[in-house]
PDB file of N, CA and C in Angstrom:
ATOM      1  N   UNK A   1       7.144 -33.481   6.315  1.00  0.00           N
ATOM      2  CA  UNK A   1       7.260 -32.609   7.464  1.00  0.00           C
ATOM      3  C   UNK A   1       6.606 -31.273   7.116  1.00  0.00           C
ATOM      4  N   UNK A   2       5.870 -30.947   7.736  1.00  0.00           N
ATOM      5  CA  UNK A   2       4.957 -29.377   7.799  1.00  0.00           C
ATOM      6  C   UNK A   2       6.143 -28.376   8.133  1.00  0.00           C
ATOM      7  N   UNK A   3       5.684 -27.218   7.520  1.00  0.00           N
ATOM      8  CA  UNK A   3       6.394 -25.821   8.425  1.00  0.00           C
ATOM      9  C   UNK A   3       6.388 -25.738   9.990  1.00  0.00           C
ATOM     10  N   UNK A   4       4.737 -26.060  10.082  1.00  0.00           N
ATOM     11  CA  UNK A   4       5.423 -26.047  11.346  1.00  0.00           C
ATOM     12  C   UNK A   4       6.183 -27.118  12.181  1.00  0.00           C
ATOM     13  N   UNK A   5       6.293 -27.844  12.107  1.00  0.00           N
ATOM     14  CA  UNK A   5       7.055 -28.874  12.818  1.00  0.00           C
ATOM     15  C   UNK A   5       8.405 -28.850  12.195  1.00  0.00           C
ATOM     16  N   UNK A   6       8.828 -28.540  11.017  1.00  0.00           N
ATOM     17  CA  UNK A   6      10.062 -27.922  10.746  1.00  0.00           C
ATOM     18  C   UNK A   6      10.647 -26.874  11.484  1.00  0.00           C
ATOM     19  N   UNK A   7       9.670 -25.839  11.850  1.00  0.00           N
ATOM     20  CA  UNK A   7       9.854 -24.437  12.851  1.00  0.00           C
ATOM     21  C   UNK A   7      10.499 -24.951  14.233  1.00  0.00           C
ATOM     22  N   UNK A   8       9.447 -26.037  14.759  1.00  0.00           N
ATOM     23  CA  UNK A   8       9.495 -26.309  16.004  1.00  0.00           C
ATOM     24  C   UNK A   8      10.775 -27.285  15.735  1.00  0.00           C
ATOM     25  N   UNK A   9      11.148 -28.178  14.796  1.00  0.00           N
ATOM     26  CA  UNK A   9      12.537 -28.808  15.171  1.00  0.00           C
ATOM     27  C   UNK A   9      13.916 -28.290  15.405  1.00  0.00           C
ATOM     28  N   UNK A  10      13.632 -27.125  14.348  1.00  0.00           N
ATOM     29  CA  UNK A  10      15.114 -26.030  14.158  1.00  0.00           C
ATOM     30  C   UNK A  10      15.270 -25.263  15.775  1.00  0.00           C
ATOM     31  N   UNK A  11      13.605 -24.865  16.124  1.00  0.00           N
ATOM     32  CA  UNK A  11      13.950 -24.236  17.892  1.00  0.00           C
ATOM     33  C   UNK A  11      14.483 -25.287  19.096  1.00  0.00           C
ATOM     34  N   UNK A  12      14.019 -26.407  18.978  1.00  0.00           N
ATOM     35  CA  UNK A  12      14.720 -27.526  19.405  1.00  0.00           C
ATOM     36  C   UNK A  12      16.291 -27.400  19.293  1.00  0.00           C
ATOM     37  N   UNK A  13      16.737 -27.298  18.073  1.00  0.00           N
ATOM     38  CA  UNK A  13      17.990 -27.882  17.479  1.00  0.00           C
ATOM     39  C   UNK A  13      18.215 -26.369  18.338  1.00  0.00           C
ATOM     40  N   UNK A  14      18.186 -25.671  18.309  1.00  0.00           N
ATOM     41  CA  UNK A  14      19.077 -23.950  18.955  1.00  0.00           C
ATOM     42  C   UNK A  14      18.806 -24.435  20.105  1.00  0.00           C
ATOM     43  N   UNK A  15      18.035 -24.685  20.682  1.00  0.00           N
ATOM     44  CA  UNK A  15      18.140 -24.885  22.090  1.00  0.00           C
ATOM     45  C   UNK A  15      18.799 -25.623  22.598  1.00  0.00           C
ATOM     46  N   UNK A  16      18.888 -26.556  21.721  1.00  0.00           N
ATOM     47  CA  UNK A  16      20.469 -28.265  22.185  1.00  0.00           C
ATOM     48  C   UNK A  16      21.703 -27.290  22.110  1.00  0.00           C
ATOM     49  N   UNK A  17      21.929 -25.881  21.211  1.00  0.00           N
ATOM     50  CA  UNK A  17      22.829 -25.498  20.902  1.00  0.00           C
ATOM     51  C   UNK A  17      23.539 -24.397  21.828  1.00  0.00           C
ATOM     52  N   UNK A  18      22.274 -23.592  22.210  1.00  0.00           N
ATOM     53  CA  UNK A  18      22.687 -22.549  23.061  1.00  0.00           C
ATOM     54  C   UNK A  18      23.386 -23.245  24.506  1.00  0.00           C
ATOM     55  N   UNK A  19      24.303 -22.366  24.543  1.00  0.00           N
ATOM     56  CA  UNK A  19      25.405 -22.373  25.963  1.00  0.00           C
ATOM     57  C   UNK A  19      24.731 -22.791  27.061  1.00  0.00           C
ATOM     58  N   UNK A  20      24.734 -23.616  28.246  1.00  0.00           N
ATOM     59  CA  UNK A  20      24.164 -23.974  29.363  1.00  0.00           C
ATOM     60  C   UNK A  20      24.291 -22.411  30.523  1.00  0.00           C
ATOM     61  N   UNK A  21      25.166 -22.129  30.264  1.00  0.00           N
ATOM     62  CA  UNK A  21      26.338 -20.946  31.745  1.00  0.00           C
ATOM     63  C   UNK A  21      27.206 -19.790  29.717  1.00  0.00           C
ATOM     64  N   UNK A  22      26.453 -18.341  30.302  1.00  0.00           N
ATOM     65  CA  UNK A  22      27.307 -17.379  29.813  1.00  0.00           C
ATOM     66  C   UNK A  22      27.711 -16.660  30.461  1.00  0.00           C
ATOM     67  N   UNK A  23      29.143 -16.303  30.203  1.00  0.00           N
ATOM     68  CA  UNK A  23      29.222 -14.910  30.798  1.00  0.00           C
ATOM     69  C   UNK A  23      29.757 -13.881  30.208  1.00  0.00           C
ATOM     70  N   UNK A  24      29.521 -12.503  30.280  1.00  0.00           N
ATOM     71  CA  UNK A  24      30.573 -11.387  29.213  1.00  0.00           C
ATOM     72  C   UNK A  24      30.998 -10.603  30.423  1.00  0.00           C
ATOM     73  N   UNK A  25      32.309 -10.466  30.098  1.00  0.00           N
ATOM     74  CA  UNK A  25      32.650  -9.042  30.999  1.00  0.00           C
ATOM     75  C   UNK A  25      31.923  -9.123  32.338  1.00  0.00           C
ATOM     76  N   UNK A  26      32.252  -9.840  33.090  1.00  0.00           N
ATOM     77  CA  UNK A  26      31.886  -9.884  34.608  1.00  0.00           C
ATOM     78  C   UNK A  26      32.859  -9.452  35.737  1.00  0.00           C
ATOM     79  N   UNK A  27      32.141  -8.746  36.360  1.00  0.00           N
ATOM     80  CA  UNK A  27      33.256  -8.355  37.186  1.00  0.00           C
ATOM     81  C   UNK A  27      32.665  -8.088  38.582  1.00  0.00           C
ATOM     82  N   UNK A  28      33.284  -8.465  40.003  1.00  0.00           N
ATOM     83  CA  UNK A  28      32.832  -8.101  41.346  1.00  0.00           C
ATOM     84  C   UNK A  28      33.746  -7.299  42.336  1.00  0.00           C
ATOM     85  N   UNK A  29      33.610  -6.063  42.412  1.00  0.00           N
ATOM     86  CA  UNK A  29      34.548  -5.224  42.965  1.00  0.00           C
ATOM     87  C   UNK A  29      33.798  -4.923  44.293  1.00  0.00           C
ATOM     88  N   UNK A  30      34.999  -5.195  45.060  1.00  0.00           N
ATOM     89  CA  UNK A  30      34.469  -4.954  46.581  1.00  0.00           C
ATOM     90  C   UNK A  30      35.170  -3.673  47.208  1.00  0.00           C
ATOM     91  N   UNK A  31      34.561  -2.655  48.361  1.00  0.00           N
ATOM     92  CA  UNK A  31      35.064  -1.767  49.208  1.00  0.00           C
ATOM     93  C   UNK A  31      35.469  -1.952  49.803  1.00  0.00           C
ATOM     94  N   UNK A  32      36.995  -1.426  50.159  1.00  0.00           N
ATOM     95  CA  UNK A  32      37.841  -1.620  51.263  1.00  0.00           C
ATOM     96  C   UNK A  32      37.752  -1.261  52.468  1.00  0.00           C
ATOM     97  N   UNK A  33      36.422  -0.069  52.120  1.00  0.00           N
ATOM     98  CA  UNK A  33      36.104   0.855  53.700  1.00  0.00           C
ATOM     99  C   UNK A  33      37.336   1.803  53.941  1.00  0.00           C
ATOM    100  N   UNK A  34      37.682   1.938  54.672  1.00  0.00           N
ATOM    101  CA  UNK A  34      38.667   3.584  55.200  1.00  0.00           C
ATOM    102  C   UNK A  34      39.864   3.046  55.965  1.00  0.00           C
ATOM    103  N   UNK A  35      40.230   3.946  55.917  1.00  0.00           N
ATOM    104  CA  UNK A  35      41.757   3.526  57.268  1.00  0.00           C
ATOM    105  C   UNK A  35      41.402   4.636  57.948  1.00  0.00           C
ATOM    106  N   UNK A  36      42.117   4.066  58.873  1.00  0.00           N
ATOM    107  CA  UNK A  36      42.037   4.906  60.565  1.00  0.00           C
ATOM    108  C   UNK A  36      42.087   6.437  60.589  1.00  0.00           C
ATOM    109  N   UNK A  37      42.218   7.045  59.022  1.00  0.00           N
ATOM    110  CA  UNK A  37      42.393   8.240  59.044  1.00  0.00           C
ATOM    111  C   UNK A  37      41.286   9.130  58.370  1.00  0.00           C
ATOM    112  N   UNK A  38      40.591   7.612  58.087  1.00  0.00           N
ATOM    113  CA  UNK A  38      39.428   8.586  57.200  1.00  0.00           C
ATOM    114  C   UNK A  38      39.538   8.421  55.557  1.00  0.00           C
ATOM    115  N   UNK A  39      40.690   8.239  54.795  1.00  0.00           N
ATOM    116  CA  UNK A  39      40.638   7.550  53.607  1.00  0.00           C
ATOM    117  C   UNK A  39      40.320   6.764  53.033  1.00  0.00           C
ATOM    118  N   UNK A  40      39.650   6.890  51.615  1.00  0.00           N
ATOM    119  CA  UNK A  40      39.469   5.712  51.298  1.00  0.00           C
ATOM    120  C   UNK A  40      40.202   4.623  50.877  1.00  0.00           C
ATOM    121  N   UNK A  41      40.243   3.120  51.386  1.00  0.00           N
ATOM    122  CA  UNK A  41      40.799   2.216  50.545  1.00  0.00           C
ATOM    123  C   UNK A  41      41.033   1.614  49.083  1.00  0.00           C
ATOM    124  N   UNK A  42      41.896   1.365  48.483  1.00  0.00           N
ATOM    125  CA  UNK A  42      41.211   0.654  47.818  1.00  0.00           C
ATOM    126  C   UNK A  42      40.437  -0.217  47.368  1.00  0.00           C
ATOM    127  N   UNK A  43      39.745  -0.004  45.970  1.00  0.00           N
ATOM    128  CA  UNK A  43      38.728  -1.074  45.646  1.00  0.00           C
ATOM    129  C   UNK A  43      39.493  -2.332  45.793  1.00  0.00           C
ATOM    130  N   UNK A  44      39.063  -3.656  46.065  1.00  0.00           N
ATOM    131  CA  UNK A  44      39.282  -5.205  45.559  1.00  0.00           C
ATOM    132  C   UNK A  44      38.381  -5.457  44.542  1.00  0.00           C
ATOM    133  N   UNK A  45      38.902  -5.955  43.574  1.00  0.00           N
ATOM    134  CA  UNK A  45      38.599  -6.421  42.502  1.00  0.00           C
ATOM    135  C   UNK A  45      38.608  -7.980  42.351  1.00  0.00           C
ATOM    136  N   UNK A  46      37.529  -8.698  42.962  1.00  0.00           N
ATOM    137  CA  UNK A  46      37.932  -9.666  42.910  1.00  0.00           C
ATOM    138  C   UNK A  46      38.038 -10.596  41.753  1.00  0.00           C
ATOM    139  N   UNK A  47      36.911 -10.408  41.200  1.00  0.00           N
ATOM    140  CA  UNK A  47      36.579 -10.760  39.659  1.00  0.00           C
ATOM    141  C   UNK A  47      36.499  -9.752  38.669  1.00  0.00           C
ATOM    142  N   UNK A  48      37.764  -9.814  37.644  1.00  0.00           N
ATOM    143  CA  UNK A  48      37.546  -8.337  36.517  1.00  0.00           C
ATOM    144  C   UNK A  48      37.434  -8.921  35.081  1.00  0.00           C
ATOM    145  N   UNK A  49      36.050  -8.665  34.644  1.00  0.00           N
ATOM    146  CA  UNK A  49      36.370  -8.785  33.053  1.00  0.00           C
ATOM    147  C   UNK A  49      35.780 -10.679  32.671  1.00  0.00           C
ATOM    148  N   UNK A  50      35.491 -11.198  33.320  1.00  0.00           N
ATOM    149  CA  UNK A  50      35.414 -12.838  32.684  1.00  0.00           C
ATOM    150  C   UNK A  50      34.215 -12.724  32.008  1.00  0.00           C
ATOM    151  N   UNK A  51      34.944 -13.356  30.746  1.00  0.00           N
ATOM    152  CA  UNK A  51      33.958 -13.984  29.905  1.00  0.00           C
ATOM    153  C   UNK A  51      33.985 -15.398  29.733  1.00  0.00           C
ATOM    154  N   UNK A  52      33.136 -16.172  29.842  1.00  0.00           N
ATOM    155  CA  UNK A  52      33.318 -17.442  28.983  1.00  0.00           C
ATOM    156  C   UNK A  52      31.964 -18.593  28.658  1.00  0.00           C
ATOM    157  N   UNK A  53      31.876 -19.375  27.860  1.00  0.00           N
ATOM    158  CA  UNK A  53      30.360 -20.243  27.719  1.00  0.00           C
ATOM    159  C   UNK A  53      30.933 -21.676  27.775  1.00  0.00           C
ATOM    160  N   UNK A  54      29.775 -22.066  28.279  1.00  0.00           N
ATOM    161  CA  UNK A  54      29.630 -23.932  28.542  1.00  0.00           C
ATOM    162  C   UNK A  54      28.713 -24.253  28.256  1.00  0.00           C
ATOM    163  N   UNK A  55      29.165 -25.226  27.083  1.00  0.00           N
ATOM    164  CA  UNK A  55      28.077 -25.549  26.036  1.00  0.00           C
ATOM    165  C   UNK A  55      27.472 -27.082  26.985  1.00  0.00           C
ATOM    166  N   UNK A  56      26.284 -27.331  26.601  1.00  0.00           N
ATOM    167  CA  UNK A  56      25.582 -28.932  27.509  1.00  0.00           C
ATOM    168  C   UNK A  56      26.423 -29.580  27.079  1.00  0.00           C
ATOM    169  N   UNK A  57      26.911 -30.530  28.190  1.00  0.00           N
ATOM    170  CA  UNK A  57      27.931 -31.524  27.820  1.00  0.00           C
ATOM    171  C   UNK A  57      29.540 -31.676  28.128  1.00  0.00           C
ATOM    172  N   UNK A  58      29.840 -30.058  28.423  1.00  0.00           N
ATOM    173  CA  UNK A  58      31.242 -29.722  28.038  1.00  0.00           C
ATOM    174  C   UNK A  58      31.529 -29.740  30.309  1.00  0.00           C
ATOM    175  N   UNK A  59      32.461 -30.235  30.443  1.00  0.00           N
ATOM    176  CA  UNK A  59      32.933 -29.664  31.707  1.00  0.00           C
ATOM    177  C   UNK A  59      33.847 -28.378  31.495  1.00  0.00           C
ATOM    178  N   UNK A  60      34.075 -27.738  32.686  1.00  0.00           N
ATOM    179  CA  UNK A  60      35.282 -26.323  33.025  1.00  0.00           C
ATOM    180  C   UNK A  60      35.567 -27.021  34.727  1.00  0.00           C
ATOM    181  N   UNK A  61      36.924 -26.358  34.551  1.00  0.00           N
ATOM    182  CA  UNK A  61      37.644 -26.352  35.774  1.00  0.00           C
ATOM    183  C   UNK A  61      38.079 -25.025  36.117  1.00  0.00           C
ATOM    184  N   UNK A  62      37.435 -24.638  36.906  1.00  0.00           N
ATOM    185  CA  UNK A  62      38.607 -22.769  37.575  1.00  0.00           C
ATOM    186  C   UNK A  62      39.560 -23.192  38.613  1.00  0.00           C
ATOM    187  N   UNK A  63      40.726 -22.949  37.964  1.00  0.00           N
ATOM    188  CA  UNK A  63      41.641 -23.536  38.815  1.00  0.00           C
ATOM    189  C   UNK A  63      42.927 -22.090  39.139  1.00  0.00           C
ATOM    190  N   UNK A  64      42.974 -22.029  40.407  1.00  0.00           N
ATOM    191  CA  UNK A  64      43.836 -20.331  40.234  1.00  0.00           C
ATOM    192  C   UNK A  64      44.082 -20.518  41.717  1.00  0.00           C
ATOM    193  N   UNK A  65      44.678 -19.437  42.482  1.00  0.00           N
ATOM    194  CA  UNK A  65      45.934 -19.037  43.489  1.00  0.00           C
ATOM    195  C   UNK A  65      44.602 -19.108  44.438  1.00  0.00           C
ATOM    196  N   UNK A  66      45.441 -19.420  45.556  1.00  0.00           N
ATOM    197  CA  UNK A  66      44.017 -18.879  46.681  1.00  0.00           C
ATOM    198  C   UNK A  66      43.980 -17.056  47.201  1.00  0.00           C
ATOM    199  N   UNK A  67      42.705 -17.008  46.924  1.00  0.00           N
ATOM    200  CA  UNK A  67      42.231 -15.416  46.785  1.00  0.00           C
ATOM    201  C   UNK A  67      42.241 -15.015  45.638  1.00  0.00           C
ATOM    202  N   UNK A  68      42.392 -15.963  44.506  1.00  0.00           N
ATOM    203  CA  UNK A  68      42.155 -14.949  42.927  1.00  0.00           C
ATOM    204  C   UNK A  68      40.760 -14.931  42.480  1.00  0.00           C
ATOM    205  N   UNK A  69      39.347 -15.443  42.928  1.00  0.00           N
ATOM    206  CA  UNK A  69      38.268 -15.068  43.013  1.00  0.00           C
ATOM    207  C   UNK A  69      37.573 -16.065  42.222  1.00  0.00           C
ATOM    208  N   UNK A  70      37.826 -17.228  42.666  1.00  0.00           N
ATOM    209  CA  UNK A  70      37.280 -18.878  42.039  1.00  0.00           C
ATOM    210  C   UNK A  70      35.851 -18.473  43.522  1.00  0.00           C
ATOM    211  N   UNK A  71      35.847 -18.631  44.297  1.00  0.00           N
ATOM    212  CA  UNK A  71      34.426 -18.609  45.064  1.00  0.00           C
ATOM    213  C   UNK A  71      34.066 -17.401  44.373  1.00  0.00           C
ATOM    214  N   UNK A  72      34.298 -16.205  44.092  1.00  0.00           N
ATOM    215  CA  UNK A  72      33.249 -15.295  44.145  1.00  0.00           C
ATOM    216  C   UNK A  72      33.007 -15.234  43.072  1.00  0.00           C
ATOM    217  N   UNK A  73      34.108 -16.268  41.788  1.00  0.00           N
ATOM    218  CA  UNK A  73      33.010 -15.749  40.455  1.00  0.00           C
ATOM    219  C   UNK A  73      31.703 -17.125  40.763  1.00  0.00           C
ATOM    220  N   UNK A  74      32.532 -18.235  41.287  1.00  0.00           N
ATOM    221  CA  UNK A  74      30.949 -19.219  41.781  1.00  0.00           C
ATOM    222  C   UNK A  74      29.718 -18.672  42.427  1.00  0.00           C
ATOM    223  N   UNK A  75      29.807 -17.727  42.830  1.00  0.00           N
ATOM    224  CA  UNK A  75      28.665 -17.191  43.680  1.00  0.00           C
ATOM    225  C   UNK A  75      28.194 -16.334  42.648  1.00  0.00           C
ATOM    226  N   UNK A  76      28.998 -15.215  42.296  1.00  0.00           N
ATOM    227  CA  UNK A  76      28.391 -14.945  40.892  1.00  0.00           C
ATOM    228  C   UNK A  76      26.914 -15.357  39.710  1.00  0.00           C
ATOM    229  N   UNK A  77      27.993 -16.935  39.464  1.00  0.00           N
ATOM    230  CA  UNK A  77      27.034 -17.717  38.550  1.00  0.00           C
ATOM    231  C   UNK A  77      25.703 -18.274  39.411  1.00  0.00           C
ATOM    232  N   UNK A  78      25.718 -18.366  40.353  1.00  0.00           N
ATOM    233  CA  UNK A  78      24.789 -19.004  41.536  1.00  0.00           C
ATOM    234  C   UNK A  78      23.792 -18.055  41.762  1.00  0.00           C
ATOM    235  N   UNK A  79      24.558 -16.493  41.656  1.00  0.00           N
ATOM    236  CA  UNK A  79      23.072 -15.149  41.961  1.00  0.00           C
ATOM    237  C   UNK A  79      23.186 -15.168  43.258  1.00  0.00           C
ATOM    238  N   UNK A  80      24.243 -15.496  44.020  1.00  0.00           N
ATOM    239  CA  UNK A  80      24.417 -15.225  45.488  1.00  0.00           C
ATOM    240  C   UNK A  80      25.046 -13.440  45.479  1.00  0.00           C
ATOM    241  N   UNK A  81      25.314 -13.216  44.750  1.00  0.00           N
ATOM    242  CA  UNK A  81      26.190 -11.612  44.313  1.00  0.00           C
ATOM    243  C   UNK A  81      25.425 -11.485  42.931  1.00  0.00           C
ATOM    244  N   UNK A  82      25.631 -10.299  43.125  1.00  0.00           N
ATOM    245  CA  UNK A  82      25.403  -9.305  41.739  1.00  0.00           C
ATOM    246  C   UNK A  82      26.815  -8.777  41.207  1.00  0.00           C
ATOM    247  N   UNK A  83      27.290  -8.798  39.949  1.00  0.00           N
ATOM    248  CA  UNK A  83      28.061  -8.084  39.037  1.00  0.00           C
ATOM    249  C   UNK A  83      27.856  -6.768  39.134  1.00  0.00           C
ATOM    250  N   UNK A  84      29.083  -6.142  39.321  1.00  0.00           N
ATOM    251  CA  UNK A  84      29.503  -4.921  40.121  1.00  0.00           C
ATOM    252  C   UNK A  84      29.033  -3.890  38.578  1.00  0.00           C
ATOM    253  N   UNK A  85      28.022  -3.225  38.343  1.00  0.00           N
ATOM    254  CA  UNK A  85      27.803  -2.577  37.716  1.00  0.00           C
ATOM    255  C   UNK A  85      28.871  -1.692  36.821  1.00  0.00           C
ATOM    256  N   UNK A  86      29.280  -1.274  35.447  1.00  0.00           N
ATOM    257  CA  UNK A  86      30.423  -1.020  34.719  1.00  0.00           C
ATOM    258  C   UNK A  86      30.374   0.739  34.825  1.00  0.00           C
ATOM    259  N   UNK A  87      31.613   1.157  35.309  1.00  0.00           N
ATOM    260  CA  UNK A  87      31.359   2.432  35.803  1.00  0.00           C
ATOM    261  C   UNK A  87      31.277   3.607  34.163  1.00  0.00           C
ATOM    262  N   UNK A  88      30.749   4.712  34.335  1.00  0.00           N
ATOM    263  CA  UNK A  88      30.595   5.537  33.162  1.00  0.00           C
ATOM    264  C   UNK A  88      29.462   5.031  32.031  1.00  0.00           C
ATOM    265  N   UNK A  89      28.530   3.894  32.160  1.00  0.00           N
ATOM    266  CA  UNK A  89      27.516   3.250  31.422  1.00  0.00           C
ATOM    267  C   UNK A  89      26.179   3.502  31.828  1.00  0.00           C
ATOM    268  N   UNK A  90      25.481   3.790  30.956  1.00  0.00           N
ATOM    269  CA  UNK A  90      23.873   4.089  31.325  1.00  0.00           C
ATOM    270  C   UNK A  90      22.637   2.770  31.678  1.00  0.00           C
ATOM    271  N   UNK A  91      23.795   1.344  31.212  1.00  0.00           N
ATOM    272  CA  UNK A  91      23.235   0.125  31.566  1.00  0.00           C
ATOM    273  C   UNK A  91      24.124  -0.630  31.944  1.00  0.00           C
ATOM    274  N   UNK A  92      23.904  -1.983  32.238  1.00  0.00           N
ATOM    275  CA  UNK A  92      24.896  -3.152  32.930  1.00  0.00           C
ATOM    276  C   UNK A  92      25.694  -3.673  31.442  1.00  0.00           C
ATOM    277  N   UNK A  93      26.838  -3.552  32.301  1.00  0.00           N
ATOM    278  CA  UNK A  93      27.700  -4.106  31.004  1.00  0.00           C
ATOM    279  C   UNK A  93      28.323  -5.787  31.313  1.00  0.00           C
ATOM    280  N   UNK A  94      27.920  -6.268  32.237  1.00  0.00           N
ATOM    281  CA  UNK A  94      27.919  -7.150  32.640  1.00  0.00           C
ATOM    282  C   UNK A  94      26.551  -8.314  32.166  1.00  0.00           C
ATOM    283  N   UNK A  95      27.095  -9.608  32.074  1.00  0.00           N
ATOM    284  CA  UNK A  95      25.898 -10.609  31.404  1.00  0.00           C
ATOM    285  C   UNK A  95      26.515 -11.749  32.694  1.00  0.00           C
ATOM    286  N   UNK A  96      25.132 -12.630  32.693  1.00  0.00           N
ATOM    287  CA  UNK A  96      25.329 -13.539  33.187  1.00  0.00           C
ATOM    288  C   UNK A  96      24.298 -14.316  32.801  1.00  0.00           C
ATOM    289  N   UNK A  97      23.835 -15.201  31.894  1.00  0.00           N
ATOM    290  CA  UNK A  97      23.278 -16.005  31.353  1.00  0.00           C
ATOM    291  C   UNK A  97      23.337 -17.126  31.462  1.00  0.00           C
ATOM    292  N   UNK A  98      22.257 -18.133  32.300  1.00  0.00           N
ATOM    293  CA  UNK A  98      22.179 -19.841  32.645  1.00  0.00           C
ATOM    294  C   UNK A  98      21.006 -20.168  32.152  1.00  0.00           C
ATOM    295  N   UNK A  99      21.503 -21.558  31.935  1.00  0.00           N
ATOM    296  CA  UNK A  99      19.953 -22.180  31.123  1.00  0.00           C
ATOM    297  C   UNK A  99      20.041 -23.574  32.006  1.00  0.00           C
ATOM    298  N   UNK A 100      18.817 -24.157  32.081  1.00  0.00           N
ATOM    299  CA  UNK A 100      18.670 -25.428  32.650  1.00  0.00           C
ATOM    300  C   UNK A 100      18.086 -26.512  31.479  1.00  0.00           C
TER     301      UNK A 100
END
């Protein structure tokens, strides 16, 4: 076996390895808009903080209350929404990483 085709098997082998679906610290916070008086609402938080990876091969189940934010972290991973930017940070502290 050559270097290079040693090179190219080991990038192979990481690539069988790396996670299909990442996520760090994700989170989707929505505006409540105002009440009748002019205040603001509070934020909804629908998704705070998820992390987790799925390696090729592996199933996940999100299984939780109705309204604890199983559609919106799916839309999330889908890129139908954007991850609510991490407040006080000069970049996204949020990841969302898919591989096909």
């Amino acid at each position: 076996m050559t270097a290079d085709s040693q090179i190219e098997a080991g990038q192979a082998r990481d690539a069988e390895e790396a996670p299909i679906i990442e996520t760090v610290d994700v989170s989707k916070h929505f505006s409540a808009g105002r009440d009748p008086l002019g205040r603001a609402r509070p934020t909804l938080k629908a998704v705070d903080g998820v992390s987790l990876t799925i390696q090729r091969g592996e199933t996940l189940a999100l299984v939780g209350e109705t309204g604890s934010g199983k559609t919106t972290f799916g839309r999330l991973l889908l890129g139908l929404y954007r991850p609510t930017p991490c407040a006080g940070r000069s970049r996204a502290c949020s990841r969302i990483r898919t591989r096909r």
